[in-house]
Protein backbone atom coordinates (compact mmCIF):
# COMPACT_ATOMS: atom_id res chain seq x y z
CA UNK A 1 -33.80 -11.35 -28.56
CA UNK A 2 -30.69 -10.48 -30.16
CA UNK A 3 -31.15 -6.63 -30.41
CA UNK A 4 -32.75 -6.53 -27.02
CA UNK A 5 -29.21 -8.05 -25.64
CA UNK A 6 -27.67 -5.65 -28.20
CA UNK A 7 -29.37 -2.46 -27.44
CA UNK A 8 -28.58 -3.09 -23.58
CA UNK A 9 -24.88 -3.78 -24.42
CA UNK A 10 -24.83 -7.16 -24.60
CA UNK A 11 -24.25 -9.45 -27.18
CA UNK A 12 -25.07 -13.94 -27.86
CA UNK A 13 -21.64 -15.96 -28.22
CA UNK A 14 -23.32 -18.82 -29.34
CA UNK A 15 -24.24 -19.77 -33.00
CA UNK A 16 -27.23 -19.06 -34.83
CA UNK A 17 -28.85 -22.86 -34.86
CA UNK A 18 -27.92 -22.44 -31.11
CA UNK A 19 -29.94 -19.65 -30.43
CA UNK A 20 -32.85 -20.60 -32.97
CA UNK A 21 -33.32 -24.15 -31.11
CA UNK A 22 -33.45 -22.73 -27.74
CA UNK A 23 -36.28 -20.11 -28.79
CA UNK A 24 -37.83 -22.92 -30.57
CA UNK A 25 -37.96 -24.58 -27.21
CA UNK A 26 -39.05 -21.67 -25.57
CA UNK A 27 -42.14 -21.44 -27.52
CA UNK A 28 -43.18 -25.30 -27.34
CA UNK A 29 -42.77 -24.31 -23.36
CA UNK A 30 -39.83 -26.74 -22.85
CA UNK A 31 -37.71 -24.07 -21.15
CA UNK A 32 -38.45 -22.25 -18.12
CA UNK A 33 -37.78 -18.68 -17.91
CA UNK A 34 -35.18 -19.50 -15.23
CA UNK A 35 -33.45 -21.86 -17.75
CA UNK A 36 -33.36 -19.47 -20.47
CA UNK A 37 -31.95 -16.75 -18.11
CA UNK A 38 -29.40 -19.21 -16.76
CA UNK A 39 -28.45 -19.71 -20.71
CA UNK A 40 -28.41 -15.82 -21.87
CA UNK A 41 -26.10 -15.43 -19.09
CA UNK A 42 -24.02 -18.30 -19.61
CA UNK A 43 -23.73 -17.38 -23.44
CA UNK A 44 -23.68 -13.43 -23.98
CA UNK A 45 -21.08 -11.15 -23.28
CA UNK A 46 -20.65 -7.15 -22.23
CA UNK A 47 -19.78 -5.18 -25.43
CA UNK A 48 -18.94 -1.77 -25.44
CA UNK A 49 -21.76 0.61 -26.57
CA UNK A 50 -21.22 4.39 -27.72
């Protein structure tokens, strides 16, 4: 997920357990894709790509 957000200028401000627990919950189907686009947006920033 990280080099998807990265590759479309974007980048996770969140740590790495963070990010690992919430794609662990993904995959056991405990969050929605609603809630996990609610969270990318809540916890990833612009970054400027050149």
């Amino acid at each position: 997920m990280a080099v998807f957000l990265l590759r479309n200028g974007y980048e996770l401000v969140v740590s790495e357990v963070e990010a690992v627990d919430v794609m662990i919950n993904l995959a056991k189907g405990n969050v929605s894709q609603s809630e996990l686009a609610v969270w990318l947006s809540n916890n990833s920033v612009a970054i400027n790509i050149k």
